[in-house]
C-alpha atoms as a PDB file:
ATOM      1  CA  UNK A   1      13.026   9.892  36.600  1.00  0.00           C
ATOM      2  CA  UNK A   2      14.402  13.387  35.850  1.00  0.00           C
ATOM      3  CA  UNK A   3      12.636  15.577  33.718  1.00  0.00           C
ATOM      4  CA  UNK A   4      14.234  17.260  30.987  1.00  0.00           C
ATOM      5  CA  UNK A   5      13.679  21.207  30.805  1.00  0.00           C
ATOM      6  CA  UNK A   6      11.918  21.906  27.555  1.00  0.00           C
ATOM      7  CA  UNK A   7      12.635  25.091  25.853  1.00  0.00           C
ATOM      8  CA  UNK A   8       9.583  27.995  25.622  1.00  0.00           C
ATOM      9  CA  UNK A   9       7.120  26.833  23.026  1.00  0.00           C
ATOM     10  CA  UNK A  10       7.924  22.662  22.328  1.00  0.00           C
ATOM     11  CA  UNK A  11       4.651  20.882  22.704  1.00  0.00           C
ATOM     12  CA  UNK A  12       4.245  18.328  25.150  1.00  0.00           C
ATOM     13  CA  UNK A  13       5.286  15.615  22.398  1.00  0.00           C
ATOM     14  CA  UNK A  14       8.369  17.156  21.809  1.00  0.00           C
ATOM     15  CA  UNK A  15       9.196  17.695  25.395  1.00  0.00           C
ATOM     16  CA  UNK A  16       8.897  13.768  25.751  1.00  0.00           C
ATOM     17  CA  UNK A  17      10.825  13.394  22.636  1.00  0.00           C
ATOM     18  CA  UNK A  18      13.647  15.262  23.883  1.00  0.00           C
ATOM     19  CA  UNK A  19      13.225  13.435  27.561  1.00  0.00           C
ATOM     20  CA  UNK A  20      13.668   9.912  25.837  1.00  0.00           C
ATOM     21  CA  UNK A  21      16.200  10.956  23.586  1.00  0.00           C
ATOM     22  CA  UNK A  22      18.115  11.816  26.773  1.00  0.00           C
ATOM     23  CA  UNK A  23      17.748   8.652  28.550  1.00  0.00           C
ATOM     24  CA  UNK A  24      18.704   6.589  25.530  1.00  0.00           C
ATOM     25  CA  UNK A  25      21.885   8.071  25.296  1.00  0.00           C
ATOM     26  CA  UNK A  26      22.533   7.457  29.154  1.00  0.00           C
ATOM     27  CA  UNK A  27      21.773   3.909  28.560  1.00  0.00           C
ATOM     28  CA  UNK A  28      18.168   3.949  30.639  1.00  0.00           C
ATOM     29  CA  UNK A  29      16.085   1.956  27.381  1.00  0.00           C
ATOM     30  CA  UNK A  30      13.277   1.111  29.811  1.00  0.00           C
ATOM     31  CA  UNK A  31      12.939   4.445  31.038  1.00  0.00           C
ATOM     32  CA  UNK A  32      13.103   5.385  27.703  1.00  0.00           C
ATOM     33  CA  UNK A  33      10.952   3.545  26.166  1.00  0.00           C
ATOM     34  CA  UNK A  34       7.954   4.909  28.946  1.00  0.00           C
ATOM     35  CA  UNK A  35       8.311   8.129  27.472  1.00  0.00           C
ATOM     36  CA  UNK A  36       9.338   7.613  24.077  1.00  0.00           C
ATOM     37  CA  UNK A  37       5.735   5.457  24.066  1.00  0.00           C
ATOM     38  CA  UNK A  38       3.907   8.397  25.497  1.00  0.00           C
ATOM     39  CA  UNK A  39       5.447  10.692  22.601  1.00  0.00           C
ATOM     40  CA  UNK A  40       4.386   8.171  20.483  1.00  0.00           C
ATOM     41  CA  UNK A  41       0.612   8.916  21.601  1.00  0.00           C
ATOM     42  CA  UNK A  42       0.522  13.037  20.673  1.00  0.00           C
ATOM     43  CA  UNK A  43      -0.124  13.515  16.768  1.00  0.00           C
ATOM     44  CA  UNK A  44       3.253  15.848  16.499  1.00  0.00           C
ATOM     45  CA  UNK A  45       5.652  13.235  17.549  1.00  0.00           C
ATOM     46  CA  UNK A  46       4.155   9.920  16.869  1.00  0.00           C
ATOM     47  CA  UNK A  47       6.086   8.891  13.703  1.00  0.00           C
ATOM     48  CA  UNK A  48       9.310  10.603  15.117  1.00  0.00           C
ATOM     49  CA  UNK A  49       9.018   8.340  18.149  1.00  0.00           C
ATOM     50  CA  UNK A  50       7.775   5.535  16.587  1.00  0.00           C
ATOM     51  CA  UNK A  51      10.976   5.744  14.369  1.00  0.00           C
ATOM     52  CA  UNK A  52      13.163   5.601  17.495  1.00  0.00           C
ATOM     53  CA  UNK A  53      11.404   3.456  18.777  1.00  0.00           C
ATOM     54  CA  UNK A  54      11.415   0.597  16.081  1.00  0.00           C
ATOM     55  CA  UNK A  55      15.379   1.706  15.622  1.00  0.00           C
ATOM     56  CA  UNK A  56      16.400   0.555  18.627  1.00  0.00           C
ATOM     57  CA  UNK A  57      13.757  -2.567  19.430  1.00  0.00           C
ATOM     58  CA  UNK A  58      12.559  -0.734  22.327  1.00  0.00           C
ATOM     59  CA  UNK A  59      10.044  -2.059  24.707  1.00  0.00           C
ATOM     60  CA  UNK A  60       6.405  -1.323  22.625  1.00  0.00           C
ATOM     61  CA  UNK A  61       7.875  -1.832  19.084  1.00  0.00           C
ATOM     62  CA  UNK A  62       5.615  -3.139  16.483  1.00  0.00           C
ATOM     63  CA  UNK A  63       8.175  -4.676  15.324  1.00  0.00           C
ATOM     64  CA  UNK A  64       8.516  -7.225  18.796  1.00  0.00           C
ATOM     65  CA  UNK A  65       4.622  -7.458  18.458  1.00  0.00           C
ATOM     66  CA  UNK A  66       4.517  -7.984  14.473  1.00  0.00           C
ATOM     67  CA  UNK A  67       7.657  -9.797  13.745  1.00  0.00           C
ATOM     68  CA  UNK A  68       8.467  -7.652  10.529  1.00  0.00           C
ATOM     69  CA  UNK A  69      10.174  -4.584  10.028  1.00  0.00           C
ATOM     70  CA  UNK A  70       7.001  -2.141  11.005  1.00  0.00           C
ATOM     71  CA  UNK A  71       9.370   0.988   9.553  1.00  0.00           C
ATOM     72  CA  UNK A  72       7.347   4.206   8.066  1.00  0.00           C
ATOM     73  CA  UNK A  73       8.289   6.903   5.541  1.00  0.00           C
ATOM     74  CA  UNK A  74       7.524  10.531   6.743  1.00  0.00           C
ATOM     75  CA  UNK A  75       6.656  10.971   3.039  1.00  0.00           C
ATOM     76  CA  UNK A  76       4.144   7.668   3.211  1.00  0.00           C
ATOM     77  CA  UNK A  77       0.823   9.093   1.989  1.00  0.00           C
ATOM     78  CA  UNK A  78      -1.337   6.476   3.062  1.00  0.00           C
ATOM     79  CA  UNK A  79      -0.318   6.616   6.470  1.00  0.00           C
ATOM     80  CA  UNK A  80      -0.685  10.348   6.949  1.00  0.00           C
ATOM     81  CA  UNK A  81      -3.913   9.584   5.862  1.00  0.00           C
ATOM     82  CA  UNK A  82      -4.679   7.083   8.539  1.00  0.00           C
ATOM     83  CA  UNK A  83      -3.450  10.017  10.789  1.00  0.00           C
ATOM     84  CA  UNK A  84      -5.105  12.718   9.753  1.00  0.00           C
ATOM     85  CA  UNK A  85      -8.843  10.462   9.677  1.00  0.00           C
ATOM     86  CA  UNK A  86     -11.006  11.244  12.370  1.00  0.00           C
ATOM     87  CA  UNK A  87     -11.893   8.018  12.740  1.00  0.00           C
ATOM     88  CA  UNK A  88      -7.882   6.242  13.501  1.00  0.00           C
ATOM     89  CA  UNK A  89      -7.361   6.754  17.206  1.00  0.00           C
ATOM     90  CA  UNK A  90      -4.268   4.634  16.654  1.00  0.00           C
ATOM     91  CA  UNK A  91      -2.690   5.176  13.574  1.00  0.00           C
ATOM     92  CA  UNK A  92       0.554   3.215  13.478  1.00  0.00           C
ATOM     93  CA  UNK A  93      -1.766   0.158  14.438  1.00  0.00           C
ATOM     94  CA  UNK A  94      -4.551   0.770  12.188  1.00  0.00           C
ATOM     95  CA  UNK A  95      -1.485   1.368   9.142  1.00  0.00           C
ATOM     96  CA  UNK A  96       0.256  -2.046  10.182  1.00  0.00           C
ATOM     97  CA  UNK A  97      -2.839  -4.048  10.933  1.00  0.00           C
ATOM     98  CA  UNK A  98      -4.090  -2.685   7.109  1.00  0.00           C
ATOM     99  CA  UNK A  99      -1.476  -3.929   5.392  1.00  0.00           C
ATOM    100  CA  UNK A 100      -1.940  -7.746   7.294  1.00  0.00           C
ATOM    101  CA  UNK A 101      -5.343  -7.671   6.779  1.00  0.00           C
ATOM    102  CA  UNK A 102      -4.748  -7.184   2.774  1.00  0.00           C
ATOM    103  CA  UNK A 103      -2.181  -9.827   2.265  1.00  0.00           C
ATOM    104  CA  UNK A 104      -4.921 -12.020   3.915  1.00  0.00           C
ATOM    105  CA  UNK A 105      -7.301 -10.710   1.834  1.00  0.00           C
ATOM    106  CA  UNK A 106      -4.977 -12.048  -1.005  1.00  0.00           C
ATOM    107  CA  UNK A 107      -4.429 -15.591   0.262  1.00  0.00           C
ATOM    108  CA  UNK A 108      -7.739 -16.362   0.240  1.00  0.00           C
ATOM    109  CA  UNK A 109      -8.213 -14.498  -3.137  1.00  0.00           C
ATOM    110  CA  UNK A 110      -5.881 -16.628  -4.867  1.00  0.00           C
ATOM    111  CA  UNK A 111      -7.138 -19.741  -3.195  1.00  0.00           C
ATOM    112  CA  UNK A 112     -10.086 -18.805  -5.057  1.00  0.00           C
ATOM    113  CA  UNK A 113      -8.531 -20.063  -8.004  1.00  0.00           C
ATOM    114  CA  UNK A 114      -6.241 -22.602  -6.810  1.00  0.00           C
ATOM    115  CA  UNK A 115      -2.796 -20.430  -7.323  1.00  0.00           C
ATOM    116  CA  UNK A 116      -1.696 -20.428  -3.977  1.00  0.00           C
ATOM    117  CA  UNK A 117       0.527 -17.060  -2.879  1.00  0.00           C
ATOM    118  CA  UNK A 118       3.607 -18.713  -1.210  1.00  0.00           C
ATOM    119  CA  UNK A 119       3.151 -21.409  -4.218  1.00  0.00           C
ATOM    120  CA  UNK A 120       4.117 -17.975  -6.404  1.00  0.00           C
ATOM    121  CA  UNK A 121       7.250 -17.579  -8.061  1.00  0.00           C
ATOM    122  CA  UNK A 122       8.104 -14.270  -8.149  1.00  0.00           C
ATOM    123  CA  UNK A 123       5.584 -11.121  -7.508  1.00  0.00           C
ATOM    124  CA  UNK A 124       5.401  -7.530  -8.653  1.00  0.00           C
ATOM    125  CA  UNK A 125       3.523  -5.280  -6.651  1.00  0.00           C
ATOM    126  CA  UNK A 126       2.337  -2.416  -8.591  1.00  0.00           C
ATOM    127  CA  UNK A 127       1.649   1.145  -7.469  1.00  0.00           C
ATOM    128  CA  UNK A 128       3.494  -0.060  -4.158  1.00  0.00           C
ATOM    129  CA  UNK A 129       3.504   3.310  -2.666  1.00  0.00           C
ATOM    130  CA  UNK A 130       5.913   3.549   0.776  1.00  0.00           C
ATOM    131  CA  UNK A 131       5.354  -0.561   1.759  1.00  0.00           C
ATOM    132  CA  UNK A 132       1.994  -0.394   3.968  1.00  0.00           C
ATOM    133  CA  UNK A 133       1.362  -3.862   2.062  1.00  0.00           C
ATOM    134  CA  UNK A 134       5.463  -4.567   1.085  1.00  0.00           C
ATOM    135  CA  UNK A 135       6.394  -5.653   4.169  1.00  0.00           C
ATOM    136  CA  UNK A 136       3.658  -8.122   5.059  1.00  0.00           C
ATOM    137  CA  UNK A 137       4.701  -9.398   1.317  1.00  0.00           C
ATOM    138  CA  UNK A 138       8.215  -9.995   2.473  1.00  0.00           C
ATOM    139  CA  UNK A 139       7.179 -11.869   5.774  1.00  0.00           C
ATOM    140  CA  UNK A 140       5.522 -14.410   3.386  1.00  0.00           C
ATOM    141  CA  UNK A 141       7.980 -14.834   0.582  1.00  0.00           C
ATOM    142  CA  UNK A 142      11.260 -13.197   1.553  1.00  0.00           C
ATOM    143  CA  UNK A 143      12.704  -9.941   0.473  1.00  0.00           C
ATOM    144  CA  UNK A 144      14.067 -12.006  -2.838  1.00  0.00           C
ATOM    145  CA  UNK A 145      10.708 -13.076  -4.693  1.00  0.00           C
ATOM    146  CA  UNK A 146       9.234  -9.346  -4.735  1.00  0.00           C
ATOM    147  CA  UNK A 147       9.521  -6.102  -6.595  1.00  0.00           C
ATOM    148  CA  UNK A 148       7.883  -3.244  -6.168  1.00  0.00           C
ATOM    149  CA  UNK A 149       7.028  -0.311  -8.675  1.00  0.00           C
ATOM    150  CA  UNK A 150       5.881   3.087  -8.090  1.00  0.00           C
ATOM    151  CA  UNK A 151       5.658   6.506 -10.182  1.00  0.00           C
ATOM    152  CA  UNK A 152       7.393   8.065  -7.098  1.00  0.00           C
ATOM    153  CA  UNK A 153      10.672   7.579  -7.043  1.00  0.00           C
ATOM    154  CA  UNK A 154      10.895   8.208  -2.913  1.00  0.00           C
ATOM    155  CA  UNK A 155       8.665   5.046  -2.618  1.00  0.00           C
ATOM    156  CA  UNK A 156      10.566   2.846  -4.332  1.00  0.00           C
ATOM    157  CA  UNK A 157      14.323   3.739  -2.748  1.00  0.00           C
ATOM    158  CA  UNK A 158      12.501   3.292   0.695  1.00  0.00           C
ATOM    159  CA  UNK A 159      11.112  -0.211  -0.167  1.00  0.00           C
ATOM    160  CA  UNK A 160      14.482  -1.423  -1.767  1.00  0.00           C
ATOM    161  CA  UNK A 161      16.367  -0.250   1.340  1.00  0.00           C
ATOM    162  CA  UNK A 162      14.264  -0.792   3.774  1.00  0.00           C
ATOM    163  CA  UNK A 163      13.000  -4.536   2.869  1.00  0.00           C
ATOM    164  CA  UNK A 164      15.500  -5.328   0.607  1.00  0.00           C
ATOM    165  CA  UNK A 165      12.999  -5.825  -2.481  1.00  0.00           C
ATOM    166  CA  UNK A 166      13.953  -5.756  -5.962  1.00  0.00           C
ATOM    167  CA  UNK A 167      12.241  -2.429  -7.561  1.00  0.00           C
ATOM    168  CA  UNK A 168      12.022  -0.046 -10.275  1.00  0.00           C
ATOM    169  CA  UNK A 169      10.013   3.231 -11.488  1.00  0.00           C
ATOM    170  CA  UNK A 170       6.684   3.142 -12.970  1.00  0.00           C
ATOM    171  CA  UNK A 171       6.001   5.793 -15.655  1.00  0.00           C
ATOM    172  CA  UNK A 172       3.058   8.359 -16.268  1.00  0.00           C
ATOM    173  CA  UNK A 173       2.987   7.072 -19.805  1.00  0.00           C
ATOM    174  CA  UNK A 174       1.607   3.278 -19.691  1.00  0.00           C
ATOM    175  CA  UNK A 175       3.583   2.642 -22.706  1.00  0.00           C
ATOM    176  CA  UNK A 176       6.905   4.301 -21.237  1.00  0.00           C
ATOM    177  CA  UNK A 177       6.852   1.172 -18.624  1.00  0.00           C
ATOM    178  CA  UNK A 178       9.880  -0.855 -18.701  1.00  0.00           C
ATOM    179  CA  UNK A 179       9.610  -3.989 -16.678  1.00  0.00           C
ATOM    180  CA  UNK A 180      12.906  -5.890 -17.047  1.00  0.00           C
ATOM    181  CA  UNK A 181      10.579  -9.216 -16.546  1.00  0.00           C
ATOM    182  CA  UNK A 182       7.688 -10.854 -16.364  1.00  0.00           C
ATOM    183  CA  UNK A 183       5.435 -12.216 -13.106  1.00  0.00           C
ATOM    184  CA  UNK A 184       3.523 -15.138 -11.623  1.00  0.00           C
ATOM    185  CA  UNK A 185       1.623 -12.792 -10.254  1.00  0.00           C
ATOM    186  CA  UNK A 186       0.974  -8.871 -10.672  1.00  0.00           C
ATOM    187  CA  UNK A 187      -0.798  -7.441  -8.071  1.00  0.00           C
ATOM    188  CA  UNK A 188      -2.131  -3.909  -8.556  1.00  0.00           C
ATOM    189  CA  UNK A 189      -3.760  -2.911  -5.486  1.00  0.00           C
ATOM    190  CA  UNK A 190      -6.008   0.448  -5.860  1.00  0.00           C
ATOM    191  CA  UNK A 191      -4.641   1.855  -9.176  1.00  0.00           C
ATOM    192  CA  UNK A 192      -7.268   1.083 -11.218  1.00  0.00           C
ATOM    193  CA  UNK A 193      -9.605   3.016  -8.693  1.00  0.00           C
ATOM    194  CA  UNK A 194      -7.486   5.937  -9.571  1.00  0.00           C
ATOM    195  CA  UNK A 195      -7.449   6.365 -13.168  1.00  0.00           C
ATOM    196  CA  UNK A 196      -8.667   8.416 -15.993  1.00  0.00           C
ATOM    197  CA  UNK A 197     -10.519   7.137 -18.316  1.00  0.00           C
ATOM    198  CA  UNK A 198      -7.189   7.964 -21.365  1.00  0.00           C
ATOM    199  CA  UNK A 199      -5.013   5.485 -19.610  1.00  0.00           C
ATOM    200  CA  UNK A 200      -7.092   2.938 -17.468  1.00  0.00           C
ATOM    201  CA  UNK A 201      -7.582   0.187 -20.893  1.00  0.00           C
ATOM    202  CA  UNK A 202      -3.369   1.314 -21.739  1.00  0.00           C
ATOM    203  CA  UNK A 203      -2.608   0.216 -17.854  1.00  0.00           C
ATOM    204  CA  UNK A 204      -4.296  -3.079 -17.977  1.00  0.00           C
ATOM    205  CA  UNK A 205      -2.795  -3.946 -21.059  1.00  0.00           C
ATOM    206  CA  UNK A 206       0.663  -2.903 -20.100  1.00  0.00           C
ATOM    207  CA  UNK A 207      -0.068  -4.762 -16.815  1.00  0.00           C
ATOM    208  CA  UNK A 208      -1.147  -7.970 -18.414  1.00  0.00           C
ATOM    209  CA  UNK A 209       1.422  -7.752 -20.839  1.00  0.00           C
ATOM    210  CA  UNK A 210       3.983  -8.011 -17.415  1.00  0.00           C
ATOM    211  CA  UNK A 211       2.714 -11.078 -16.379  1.00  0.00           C
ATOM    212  CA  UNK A 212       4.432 -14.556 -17.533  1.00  0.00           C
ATOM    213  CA  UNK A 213       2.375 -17.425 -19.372  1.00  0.00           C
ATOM    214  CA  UNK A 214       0.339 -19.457 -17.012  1.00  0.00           C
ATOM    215  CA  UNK A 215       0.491 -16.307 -14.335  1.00  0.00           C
ATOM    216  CA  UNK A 216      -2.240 -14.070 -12.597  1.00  0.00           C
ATOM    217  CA  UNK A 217      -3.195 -10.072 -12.818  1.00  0.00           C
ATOM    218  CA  UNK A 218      -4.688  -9.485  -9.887  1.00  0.00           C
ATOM    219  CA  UNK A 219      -6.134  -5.639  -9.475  1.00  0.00           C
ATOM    220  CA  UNK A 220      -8.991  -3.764  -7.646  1.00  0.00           C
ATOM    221  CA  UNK A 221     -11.483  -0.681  -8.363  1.00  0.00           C
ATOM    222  CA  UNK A 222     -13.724   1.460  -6.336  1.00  0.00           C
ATOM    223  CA  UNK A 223     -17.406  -0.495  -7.140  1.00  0.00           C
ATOM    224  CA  UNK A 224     -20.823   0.270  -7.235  1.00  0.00           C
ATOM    225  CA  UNK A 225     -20.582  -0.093  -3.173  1.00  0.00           C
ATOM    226  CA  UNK A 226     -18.241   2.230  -3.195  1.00  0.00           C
ATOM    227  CA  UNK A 227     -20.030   4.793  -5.673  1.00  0.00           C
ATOM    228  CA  UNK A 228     -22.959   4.431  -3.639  1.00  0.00           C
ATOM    229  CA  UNK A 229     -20.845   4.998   0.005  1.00  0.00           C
ATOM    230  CA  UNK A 230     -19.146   8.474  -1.473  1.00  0.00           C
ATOM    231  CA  UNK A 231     -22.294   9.103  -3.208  1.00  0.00           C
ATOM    232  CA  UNK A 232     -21.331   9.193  -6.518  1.00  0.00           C
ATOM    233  CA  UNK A 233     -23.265   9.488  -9.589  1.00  0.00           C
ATOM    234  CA  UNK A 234     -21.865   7.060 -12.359  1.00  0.00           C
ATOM    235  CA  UNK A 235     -22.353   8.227 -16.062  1.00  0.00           C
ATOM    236  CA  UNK A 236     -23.742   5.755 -18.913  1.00  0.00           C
ATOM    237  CA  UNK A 237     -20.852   3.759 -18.964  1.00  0.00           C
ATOM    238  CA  UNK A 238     -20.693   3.126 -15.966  1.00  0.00           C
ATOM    239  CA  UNK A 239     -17.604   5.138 -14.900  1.00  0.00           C
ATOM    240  CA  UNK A 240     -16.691   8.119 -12.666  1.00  0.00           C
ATOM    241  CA  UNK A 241     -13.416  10.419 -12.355  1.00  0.00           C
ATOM    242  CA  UNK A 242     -12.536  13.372  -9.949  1.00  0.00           C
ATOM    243  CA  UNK A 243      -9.045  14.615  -9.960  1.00  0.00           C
ATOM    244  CA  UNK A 244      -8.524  14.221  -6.538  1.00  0.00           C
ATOM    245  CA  UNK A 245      -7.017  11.759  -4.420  1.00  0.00           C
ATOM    246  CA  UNK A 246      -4.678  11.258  -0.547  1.00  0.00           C
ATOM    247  CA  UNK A 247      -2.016  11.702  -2.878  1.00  0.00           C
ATOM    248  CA  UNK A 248       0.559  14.639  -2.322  1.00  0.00           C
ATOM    249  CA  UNK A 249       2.690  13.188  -4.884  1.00  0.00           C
ATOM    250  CA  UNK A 250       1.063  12.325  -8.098  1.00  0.00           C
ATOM    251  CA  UNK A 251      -0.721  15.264 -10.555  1.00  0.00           C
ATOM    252  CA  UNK A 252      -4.753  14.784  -9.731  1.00  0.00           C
ATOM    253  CA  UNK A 253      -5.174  14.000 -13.432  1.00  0.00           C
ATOM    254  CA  UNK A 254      -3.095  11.310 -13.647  1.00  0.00           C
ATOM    255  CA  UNK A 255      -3.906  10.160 -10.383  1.00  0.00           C
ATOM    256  CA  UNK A 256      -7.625  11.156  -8.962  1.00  0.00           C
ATOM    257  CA  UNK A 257     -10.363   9.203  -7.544  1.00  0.00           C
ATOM    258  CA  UNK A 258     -12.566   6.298  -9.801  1.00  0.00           C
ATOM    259  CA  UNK A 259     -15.439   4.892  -9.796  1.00  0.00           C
ATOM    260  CA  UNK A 260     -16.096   1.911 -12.401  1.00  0.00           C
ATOM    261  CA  UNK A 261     -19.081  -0.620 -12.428  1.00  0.00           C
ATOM    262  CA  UNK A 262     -18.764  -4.181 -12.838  1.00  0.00           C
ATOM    263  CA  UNK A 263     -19.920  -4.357 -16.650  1.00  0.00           C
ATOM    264  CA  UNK A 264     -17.775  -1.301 -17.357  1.00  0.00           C
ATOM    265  CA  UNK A 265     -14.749  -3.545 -15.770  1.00  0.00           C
ATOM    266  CA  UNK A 266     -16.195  -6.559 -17.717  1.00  0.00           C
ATOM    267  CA  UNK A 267     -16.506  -4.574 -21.154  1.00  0.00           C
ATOM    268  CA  UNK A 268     -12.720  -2.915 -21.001  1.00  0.00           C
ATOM    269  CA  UNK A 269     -10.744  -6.414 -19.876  1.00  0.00           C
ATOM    270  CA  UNK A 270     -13.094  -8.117 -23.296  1.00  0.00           C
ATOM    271  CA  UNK A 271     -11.759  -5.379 -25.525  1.00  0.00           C
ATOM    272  CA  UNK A 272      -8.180  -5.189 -24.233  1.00  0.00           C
ATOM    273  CA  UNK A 273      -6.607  -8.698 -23.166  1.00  0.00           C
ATOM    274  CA  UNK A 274     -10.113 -11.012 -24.115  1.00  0.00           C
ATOM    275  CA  UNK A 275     -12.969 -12.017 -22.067  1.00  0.00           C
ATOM    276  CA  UNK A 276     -11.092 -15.435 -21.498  1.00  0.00           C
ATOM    277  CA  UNK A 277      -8.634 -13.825 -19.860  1.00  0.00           C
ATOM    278  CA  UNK A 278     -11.040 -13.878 -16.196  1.00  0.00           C
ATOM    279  CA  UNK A 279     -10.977 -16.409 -13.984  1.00  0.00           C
ATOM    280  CA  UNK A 280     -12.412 -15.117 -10.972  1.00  0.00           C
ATOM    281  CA  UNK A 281     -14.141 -11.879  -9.502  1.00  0.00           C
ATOM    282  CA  UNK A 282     -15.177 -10.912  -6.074  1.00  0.00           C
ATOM    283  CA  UNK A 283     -16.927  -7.596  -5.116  1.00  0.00           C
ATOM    284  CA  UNK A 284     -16.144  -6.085  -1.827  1.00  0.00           C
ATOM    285  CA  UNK A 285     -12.997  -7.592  -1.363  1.00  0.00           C
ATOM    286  CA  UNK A 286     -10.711  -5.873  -0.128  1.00  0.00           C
ATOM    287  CA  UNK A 287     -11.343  -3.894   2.872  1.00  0.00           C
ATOM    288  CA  UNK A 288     -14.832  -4.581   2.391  1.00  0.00           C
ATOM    289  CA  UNK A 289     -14.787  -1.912   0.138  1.00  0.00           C
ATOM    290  CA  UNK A 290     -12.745  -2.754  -3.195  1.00  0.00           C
ATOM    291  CA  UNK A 291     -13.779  -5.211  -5.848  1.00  0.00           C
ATOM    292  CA  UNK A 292     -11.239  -7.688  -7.213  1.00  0.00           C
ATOM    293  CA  UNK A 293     -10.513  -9.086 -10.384  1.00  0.00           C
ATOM    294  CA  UNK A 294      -8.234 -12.203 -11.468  1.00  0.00           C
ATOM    295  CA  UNK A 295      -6.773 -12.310 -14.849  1.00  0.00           C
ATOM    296  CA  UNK A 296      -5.013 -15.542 -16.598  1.00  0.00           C
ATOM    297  CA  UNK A 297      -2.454 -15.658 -19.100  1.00  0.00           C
ATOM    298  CA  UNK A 298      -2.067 -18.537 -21.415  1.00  0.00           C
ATOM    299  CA  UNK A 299       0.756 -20.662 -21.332  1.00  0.00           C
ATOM    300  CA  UNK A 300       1.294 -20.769 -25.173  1.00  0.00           C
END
């Protein structure tokens, strides 16, 4: 294999980059695809060749090993967080394998109470972000019983064009939410451990307000395992706020870092939508770190 003379100063990522670029466009894919996978390995390159990678269904592709399209934003928060943790020594796999590991987490949620998720007519996934959890979603329903929202505008272009989801902008303003339907299920994954106290009652009545008769709310917050793990000290209520969060996108204020107990949880779904309203809860759910909650509309 002939090595490709790197300019002064490229890392060794790039130099690989620029190596497998080459022997792509003579036509050598499995030559290719040896270096484009080592590129792949160094932090500089690793979504660049990942991205040529999946492009062009090389040899190594998530996408061969995962059967979905395994496609990542450069602007996708949550997985530069997985890259930048000390802990991920493989990023793209701890990402992917997140996002299967929640739509499990899900299923056997919504078994729970007997509303099955491929039994679902059609889903909304709030607060979507860039698709870590979209396109396990659209491997279990298809592409034409989901829509996404998002307050970033970026996420939800990417998710419409990339997995071919119905979608539409959130809004900073609860109130200023425009839904053009209602949902057999809503499923608001890590929002609510995100919120400020002035808007976290106005989401979940906006939220439950999206769902149709007979139909499930299904959302998450950061519990008192959780508190206790970040070492958090919860005030009388029960409830914690920093503005802070892996977002680069969202204002901290709108968007920080929350801590709610379960009787605080409890106390604000009785005042907003009626106690009634739950039909299931299980702590530590998700990721062994998020509690869940499961909300029922009436049918009439």
């Amino acid at each position: 294999m002939n090595e490709v003379t790197a300019p002064v100063g490229m890392t060794y990522g790039q130099q690989l980059m620029q190596e497998g670029l080459q022997l792509l466009e003579d036509g050598k894919r499995a030559e290719a695809a040896q270096v484009l996978t080592r590129a792949r390995s160094e932090r500089d390159t690793l979504l660049q060749a990942h991205e040529v990678i999946e492009a062009n269904d090389l040899v190594g592709s998530f996408r061969n090993i995962m059967g979905l399209d395994c496609t990542i934003s450069s602007k996708d928060d949550i997985f530069g967080f997985f890259a930048g943790h000390a802990s991920s020594t493989n990023p793209l796999r701890d990402y992917l394998a997140d996002g299967w590991r929640t739509l499990s987490e899900l299923m056997l949620l919504l078994e729970a109470v007997d509303q099955p998720l491929l039994r679902m007519g059609h889903v909304l996934e709030f607060a979507s972000g860039h698709g870590r959890f979209t396109r396990h979603l659209v491997k279990a329903l298809g592409a034409e019983r989901v829509t996404v929202s998002d307050v970033v505008p970026d996420a939800v272009e990417f998710a419409q064009r990339t997995f071919g989801v119905q979608g539409f902008r959130s809004a900073s303003v609860p109130e200023a939410l425009q839904c053009p339907r209602q949902y057999s299920l809503v499923f608001v994954l890590s929002l609510f451990s995100h919120l400020p106290r002035s808007t976290w009652s106005r989401w979940l009545k906006v939220l439950f307000d999206a769902v149709e008769p007979g139909g499930l709310l299904v959302f998450t917050t950061h519990g008192v395992k959780a508190a206790d793990f970040d070492h958090v000290q919860l005030d009388e209520d029960g409830y914690f706020f920093a503005p802070s969060s892996e977002s680069t996108a969202i204002d901290g204020q709108e968007y920080g870092t929350t801590f709610t107990t379960e009787s605080f949880v409890l106390a604000r779904i009785a005042e907003t939508v009626g106690a009634d309203a739950l039909v299931h809860k299980s702590t530590v759910h998700f990721w062994n770190h998020q509690d869940a909650y499961v909300l029922r509309k009436p049918r009439g």
